[in-house]
PDB file of N, CA and C in Angstrom:
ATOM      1  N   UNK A   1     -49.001  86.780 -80.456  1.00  0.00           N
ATOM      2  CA  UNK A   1     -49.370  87.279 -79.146  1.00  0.00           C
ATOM      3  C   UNK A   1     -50.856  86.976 -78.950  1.00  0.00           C
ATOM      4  N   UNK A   2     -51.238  86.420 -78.154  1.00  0.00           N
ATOM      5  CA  UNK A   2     -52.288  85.866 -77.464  1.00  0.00           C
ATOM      6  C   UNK A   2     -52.911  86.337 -76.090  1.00  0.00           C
ATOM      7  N   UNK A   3     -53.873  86.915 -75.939  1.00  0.00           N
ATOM      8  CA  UNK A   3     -54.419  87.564 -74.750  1.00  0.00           C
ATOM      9  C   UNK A   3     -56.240  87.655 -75.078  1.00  0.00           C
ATOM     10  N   UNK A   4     -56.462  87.383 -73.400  1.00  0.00           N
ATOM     11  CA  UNK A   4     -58.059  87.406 -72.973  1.00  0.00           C
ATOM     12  C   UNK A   4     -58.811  89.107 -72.984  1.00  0.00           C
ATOM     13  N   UNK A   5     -59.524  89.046 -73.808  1.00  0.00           N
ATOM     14  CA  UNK A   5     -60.769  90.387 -73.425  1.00  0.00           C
ATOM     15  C   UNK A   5     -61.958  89.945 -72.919  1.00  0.00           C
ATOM     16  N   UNK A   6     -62.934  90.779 -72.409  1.00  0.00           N
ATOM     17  CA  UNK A   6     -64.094  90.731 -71.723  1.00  0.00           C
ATOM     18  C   UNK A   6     -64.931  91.567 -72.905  1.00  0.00           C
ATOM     19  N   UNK A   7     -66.532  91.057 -73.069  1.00  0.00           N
ATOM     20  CA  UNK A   7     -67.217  91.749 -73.611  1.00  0.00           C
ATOM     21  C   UNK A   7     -68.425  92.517 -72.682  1.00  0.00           C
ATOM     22  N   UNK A   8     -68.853  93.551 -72.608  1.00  0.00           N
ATOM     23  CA  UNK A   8     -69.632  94.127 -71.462  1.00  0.00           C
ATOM     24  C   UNK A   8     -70.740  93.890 -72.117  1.00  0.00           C
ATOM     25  N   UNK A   9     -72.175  94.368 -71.383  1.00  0.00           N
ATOM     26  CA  UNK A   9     -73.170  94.056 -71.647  1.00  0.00           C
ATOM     27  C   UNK A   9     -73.999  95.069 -72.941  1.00  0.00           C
ATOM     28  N   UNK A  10     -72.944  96.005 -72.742  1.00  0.00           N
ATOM     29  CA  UNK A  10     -72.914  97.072 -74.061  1.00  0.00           C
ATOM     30  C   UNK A  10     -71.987  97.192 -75.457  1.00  0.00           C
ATOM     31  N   UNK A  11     -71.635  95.476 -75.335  1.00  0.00           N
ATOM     32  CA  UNK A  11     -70.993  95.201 -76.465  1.00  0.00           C
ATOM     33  C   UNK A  11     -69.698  95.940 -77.025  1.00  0.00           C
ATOM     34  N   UNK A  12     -68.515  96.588 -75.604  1.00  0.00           N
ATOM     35  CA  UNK A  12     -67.467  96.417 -75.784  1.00  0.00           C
ATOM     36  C   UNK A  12     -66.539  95.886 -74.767  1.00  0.00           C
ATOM     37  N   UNK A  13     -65.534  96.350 -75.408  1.00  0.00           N
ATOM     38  CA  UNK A  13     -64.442  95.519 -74.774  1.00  0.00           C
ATOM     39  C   UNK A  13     -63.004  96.232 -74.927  1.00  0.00           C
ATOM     40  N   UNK A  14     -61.869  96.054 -74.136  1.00  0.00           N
ATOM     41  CA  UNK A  14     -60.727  96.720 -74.219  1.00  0.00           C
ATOM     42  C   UNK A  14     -59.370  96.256 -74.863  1.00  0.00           C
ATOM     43  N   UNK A  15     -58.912  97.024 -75.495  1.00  0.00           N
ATOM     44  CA  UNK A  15     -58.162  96.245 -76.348  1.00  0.00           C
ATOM     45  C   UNK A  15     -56.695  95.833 -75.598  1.00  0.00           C
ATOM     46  N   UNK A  16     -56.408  94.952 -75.129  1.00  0.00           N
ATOM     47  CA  UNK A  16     -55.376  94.835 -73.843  1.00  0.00           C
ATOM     48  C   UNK A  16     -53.795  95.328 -74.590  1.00  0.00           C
ATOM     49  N   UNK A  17     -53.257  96.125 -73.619  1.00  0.00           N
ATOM     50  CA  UNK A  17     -52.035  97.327 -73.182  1.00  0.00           C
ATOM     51  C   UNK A  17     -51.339  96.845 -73.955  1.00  0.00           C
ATOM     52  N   UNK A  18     -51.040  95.222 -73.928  1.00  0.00           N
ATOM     53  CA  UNK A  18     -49.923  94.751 -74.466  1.00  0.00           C
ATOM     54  C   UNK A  18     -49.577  95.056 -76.113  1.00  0.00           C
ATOM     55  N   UNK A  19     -50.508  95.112 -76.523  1.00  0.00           N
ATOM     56  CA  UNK A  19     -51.263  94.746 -78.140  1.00  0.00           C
ATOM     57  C   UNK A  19     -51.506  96.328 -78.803  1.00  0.00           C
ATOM     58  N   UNK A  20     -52.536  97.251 -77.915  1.00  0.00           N
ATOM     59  CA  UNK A  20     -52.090  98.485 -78.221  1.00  0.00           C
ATOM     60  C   UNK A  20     -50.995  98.967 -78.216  1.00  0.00           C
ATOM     61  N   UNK A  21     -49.994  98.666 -77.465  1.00  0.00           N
ATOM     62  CA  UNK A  21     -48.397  99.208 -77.662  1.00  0.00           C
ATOM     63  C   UNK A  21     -47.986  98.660 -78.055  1.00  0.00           C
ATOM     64  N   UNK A  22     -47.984  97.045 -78.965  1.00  0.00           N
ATOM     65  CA  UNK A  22     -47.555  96.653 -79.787  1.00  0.00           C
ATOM     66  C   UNK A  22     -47.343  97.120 -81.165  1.00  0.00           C
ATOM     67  N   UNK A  23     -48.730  97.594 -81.687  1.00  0.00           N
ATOM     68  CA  UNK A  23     -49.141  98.456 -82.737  1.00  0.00           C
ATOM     69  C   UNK A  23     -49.427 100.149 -82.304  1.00  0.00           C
ATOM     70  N   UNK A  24     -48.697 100.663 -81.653  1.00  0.00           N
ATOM     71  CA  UNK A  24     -48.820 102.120 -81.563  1.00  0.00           C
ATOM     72  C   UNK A  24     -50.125 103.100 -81.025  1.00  0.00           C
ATOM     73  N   UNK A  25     -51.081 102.083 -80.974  1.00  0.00           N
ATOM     74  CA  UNK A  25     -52.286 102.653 -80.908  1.00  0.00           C
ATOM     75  C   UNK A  25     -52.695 103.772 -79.591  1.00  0.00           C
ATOM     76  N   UNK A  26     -53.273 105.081 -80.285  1.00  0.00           N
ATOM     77  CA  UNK A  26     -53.431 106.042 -79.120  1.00  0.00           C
ATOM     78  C   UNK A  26     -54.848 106.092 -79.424  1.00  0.00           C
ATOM     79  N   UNK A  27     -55.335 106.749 -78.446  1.00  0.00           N
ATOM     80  CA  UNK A  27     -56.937 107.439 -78.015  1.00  0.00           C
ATOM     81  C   UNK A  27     -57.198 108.067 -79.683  1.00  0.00           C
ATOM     82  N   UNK A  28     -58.163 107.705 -80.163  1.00  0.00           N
ATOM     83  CA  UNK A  28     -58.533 108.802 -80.979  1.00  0.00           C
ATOM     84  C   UNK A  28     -58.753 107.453 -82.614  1.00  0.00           C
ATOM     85  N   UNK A  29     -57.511 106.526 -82.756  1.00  0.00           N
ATOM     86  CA  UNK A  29     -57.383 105.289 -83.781  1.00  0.00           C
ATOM     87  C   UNK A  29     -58.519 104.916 -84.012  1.00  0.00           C
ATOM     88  N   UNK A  30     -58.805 104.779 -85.142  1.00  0.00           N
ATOM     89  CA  UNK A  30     -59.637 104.210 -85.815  1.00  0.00           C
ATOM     90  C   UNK A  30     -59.429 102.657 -85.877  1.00  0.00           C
ATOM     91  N   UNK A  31     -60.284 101.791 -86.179  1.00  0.00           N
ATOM     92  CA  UNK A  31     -60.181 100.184 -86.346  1.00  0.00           C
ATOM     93  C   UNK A  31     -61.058  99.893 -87.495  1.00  0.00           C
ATOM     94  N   UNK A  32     -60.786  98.851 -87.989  1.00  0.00           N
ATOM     95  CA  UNK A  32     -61.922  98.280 -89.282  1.00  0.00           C
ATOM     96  C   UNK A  32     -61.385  96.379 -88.614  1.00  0.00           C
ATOM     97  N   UNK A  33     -63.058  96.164 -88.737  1.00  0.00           N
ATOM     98  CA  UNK A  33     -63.361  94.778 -88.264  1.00  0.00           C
ATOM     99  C   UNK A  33     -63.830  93.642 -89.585  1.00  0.00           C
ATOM    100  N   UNK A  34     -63.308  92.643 -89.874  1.00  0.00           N
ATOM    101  CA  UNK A  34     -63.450  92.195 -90.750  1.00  0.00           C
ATOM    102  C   UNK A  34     -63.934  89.944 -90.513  1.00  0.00           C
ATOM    103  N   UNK A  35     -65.050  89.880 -90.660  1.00  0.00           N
ATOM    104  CA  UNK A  35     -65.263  88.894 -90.197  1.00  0.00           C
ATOM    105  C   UNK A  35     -64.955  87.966 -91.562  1.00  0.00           C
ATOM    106  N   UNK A  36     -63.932  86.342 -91.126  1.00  0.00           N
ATOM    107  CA  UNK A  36     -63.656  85.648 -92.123  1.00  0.00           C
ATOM    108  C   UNK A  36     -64.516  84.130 -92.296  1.00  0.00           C
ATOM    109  N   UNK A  37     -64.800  83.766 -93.715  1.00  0.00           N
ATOM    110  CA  UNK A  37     -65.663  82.877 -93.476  1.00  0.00           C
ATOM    111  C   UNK A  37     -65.023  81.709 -92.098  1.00  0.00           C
ATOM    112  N   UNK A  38     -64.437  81.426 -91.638  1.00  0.00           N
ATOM    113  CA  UNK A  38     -64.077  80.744 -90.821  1.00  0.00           C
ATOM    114  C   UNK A  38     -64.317  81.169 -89.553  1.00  0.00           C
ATOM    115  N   UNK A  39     -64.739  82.090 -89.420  1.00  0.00           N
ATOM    116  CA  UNK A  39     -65.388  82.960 -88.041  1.00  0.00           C
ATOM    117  C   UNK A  39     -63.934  83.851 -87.186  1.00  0.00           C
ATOM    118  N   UNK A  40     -63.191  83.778 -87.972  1.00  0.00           N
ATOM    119  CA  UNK A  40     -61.844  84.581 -87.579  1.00  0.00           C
ATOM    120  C   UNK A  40     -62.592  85.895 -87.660  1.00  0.00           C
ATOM    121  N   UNK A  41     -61.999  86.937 -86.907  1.00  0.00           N
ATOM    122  CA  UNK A  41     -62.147  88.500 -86.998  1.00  0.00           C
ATOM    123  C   UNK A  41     -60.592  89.011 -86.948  1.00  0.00           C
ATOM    124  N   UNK A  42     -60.620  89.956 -88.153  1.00  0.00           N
ATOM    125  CA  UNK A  42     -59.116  90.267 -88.057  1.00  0.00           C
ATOM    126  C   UNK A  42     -59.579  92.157 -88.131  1.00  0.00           C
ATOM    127  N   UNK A  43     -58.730  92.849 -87.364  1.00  0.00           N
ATOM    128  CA  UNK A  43     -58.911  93.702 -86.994  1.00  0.00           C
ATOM    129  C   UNK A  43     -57.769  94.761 -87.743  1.00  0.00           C
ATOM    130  N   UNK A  44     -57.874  95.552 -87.850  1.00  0.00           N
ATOM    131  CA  UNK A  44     -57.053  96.651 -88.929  1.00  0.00           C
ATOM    132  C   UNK A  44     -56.871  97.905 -88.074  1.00  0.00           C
ATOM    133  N   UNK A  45     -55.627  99.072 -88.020  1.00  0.00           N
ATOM    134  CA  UNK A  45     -55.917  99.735 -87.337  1.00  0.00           C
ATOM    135  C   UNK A  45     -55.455 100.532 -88.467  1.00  0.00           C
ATOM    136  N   UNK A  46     -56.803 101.409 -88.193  1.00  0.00           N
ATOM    137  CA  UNK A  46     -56.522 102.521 -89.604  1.00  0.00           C
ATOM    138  C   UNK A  46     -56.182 104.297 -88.838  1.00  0.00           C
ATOM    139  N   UNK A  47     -54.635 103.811 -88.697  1.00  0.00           N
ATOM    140  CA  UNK A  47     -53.729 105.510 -88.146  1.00  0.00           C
ATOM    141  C   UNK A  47     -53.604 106.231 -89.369  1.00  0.00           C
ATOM    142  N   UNK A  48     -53.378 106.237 -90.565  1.00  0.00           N
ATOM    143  CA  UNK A  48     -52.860 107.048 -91.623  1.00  0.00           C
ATOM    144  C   UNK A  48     -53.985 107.708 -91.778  1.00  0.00           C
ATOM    145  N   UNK A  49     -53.968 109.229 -92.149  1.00  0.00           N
ATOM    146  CA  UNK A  49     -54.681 109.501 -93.059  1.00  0.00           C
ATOM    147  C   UNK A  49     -54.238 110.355 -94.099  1.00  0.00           C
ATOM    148  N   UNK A  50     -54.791 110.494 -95.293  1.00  0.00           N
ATOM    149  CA  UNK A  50     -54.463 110.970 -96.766  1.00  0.00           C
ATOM    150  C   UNK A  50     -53.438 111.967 -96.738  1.00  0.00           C
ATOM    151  N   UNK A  51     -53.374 113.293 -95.914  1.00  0.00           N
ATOM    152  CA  UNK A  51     -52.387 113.707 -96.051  1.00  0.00           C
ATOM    153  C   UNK A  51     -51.051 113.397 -95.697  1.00  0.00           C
ATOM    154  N   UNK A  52     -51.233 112.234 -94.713  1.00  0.00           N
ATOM    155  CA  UNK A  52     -49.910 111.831 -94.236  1.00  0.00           C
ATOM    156  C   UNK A  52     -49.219 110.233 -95.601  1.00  0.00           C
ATOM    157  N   UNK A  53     -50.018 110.251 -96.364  1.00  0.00           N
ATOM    158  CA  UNK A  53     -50.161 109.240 -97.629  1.00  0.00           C
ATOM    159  C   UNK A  53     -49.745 109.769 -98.586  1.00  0.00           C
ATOM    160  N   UNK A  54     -49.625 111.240 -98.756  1.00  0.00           N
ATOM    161  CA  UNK A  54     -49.795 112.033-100.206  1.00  0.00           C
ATOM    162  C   UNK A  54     -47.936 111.868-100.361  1.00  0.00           C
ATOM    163  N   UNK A  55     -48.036 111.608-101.932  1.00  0.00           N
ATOM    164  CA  UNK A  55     -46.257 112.048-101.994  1.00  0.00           C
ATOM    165  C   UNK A  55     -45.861 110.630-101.648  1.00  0.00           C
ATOM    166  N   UNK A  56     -46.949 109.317-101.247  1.00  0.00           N
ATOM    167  CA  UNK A  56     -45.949 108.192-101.412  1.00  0.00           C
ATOM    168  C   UNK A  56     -45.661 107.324-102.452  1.00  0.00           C
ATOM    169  N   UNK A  57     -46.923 107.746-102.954  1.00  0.00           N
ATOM    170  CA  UNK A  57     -46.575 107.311-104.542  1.00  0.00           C
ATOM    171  C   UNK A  57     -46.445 108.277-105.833  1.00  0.00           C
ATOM    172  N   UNK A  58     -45.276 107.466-106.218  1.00  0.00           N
ATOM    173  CA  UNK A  58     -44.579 109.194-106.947  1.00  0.00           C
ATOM    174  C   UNK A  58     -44.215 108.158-108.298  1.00  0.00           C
ATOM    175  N   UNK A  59     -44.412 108.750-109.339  1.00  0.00           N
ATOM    176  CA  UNK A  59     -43.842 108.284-110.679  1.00  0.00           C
ATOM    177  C   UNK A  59     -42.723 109.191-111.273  1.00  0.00           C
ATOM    178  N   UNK A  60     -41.761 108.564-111.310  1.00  0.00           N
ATOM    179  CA  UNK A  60     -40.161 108.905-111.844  1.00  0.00           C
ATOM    180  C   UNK A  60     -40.562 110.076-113.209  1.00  0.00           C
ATOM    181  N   UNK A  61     -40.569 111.042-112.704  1.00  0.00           N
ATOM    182  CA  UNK A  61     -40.424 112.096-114.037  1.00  0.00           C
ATOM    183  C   UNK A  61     -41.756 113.193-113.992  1.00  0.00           C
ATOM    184  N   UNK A  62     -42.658 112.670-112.929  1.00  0.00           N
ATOM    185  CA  UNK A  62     -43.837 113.742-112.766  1.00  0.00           C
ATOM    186  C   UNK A  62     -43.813 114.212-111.388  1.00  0.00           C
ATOM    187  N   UNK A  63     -43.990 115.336-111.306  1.00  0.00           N
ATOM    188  CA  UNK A  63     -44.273 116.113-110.349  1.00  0.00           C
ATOM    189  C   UNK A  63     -45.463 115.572-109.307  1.00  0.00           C
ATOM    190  N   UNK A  64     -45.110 115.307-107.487  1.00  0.00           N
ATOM    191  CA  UNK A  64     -46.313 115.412-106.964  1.00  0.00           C
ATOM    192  C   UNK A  64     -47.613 116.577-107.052  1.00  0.00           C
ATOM    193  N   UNK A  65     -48.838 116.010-106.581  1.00  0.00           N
ATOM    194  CA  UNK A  65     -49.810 116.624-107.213  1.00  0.00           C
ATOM    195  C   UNK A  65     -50.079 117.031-105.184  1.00  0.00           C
ATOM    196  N   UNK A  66     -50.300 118.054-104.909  1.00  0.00           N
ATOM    197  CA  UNK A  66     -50.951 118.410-103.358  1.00  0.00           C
ATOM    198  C   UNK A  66     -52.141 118.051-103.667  1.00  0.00           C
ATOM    199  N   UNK A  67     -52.285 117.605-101.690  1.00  0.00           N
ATOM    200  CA  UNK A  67     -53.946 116.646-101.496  1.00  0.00           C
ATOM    201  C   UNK A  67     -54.651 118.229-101.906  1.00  0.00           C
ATOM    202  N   UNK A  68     -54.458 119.518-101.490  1.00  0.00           N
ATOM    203  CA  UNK A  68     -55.197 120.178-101.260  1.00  0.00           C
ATOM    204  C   UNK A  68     -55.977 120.423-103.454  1.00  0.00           C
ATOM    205  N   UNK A  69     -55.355 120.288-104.637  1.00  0.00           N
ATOM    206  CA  UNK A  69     -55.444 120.345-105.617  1.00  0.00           C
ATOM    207  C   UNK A  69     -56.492 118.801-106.341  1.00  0.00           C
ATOM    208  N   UNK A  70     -56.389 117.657-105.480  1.00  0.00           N
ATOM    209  CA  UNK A  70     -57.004 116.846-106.041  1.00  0.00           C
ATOM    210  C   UNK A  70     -58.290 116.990-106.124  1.00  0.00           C
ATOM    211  N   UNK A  71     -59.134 116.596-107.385  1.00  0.00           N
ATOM    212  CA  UNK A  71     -60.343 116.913-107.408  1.00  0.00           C
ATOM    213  C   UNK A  71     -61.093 115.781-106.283  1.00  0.00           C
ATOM    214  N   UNK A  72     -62.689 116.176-106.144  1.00  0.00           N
ATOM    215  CA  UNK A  72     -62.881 114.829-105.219  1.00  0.00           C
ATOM    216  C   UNK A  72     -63.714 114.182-106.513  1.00  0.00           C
TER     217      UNK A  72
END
């Protein structure tokens, strides 16, 4: 999927409708921008966070550990 943005003079821009509802994205999403030596920018949308992560990795025979118990 291929589509035009505009950059404003305050250095943003909108991420077009098509593409946010492609990937789920609501008000509030986080992004991580990643520039490649080839001058590509690939963009990440970081929705998860830790508690919604906890319990996905589980080893056969041990008990999950709660986020609220992990040390930092």
């Amino acid at each position: 999927m291929t589509t035009d943005a505009t950059l404003t003079s305050k250095g943003q821009t909108t991420i077009p409708k098509e593409i946010r509802d492609s990937l789920r994205m609501k008000a509030g999403d986080r992004m991580t921008f990643t520039l490649m030596p080839d001058d590509t920018v690939v963009m990440r949308v970081k929705s998860k966070n830790i508690s919604e992560l906890a319990g996905t990795l589980h080893k056969k025979g041990r008990k999950p550990v709660p986020v609220e118990q992990l040390s930092r």
